[in-house]
N, C-alpha and C. Protein backbone atom coordinates (compact mmCIF):
# COMPACT_ATOMS: atom_id res chain seq x y z
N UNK A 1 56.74 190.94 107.64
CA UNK A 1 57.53 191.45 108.76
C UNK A 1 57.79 190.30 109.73
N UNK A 2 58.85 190.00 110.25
CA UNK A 2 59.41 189.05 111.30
C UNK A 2 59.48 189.58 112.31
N UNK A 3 59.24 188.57 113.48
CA UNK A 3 59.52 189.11 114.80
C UNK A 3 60.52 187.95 115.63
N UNK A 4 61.40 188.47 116.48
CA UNK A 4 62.18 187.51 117.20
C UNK A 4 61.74 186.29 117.71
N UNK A 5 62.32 185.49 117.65
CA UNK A 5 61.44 183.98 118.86
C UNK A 5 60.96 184.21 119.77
N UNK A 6 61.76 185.05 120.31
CA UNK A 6 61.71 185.29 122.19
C UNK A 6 59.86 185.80 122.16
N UNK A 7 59.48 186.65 121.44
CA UNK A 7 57.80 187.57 121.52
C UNK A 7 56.75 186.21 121.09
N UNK A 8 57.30 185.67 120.42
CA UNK A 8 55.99 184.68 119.92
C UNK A 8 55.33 184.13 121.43
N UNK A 9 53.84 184.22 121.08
CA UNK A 9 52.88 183.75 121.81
C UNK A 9 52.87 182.26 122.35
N UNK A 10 53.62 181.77 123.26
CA UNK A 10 53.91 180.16 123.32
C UNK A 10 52.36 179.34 123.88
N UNK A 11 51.37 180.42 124.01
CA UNK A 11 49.84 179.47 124.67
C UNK A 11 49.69 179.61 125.77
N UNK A 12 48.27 179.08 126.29
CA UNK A 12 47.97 179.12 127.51
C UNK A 12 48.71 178.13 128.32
N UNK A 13 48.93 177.15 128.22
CA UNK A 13 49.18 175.92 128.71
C UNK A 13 51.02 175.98 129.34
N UNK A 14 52.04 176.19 128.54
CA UNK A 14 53.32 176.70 128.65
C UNK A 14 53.66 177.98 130.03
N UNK A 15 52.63 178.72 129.18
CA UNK A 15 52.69 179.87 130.53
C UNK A 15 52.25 179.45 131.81
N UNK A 16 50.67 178.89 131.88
CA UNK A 16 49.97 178.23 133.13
C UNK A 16 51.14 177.42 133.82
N UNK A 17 51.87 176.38 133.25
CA UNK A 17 52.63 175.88 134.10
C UNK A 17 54.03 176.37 134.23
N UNK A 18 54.52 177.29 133.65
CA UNK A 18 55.86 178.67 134.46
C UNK A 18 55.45 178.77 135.82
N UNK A 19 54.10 179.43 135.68
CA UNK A 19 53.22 179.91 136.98
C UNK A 19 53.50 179.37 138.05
N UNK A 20 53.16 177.50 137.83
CA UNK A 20 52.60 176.75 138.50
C UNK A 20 53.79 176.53 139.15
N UNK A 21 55.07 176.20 138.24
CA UNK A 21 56.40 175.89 138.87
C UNK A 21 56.89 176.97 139.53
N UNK A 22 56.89 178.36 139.66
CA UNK A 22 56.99 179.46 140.05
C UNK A 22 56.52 179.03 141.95
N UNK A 23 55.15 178.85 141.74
CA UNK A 23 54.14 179.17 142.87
C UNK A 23 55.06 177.70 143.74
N UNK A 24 55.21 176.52 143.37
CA UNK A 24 55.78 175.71 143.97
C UNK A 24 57.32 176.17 144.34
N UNK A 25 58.23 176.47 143.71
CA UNK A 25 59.16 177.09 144.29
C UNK A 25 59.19 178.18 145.37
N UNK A 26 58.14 178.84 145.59
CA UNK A 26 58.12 179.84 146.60
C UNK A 26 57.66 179.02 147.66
N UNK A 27 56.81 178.40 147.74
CA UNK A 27 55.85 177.69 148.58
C UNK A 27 56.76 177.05 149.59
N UNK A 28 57.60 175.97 148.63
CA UNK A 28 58.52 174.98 149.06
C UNK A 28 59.54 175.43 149.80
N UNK A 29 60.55 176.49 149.65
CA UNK A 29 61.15 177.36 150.35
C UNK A 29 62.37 176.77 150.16
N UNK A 30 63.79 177.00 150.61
CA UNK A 30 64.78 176.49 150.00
C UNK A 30 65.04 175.06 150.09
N UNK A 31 66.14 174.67 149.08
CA UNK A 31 66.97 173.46 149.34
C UNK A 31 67.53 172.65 150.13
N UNK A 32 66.76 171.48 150.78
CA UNK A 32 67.98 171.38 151.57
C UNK A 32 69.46 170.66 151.22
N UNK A 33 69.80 170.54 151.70
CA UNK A 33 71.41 170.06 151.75
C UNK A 33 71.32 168.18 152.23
N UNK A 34 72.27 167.48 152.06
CA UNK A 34 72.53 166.46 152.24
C UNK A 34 72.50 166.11 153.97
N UNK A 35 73.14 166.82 154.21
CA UNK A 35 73.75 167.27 155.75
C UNK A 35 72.20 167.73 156.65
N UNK A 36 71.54 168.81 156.12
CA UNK A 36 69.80 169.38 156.51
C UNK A 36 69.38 167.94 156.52
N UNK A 37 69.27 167.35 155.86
CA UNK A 37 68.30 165.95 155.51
C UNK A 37 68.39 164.98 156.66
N UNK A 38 69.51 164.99 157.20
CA UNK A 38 70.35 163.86 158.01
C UNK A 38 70.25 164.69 159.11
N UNK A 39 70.39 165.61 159.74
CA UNK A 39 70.03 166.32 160.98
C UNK A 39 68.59 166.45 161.39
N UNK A 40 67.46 166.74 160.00
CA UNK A 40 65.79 166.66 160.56
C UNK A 40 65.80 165.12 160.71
N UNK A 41 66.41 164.16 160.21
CA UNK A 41 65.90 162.40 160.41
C UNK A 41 66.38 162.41 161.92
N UNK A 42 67.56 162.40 162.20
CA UNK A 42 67.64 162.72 163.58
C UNK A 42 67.20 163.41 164.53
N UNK A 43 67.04 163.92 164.14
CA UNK A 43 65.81 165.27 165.33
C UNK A 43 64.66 164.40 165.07
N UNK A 44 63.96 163.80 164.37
CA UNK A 44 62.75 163.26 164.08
C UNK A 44 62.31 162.02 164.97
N UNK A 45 64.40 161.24 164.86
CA UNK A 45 63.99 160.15 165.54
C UNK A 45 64.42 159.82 166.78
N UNK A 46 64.42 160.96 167.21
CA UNK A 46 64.94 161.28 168.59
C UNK A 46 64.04 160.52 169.97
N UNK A 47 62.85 161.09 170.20
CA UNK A 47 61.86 160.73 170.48
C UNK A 47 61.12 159.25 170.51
N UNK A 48 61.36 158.97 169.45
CA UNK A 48 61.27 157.21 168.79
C UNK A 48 62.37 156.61 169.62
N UNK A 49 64.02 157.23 169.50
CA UNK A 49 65.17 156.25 170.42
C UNK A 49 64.83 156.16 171.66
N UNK A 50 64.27 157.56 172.66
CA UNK A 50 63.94 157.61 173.76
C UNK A 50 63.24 156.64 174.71
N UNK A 51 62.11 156.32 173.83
CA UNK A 51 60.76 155.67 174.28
C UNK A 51 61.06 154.21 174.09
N UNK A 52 62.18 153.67 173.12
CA UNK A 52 62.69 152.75 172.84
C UNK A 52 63.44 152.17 173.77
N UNK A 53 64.49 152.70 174.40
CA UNK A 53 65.22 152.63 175.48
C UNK A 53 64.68 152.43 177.14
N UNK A 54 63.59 153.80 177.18
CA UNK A 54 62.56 153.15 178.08
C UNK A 54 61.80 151.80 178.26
N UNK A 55 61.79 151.72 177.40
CA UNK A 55 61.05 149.86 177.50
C UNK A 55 61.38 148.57 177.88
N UNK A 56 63.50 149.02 177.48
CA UNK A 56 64.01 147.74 177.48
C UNK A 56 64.55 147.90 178.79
C-alpha cells in the first residue's frame, strides 16, 4: 500500500526547526521597508547630531 509524499514522517530535526523558524518570525514582528530602516537611523542619530553641534 502507498501513501502520498505529503504524510511521510520527515523526523525530528525538519519539524524542530519549522518550529524554530515559526517562533522567530512571530518574535521578530514585521518587515521593515527600505524607507523604516532610514527613518529609525535617523531618529537614532538625532541625539548624536545634537550634542555634536553643542560642542562646536
Amino acid at each position: 500500500m502507498t501513501t502520498p509524499a505529503h504524510s511521510h514522517d520527515k523526523g525530528i530535526l525538519p519539524k524542530l526547526g519549522h518550529q524554530i523558524v515559526h517562533l522567530y518570525d512571530l518574535l521578530s514582528g514585521p518587515a521593515m521597508s527600505e524607507q523604516d530602516r532610514i527613518n529609525r537611523e535617523i531618529a537614532e542619530s538625532e541625539p548624536i547630531r545634537r550634542i555634536r553641534t553643542y560642542g562646536l
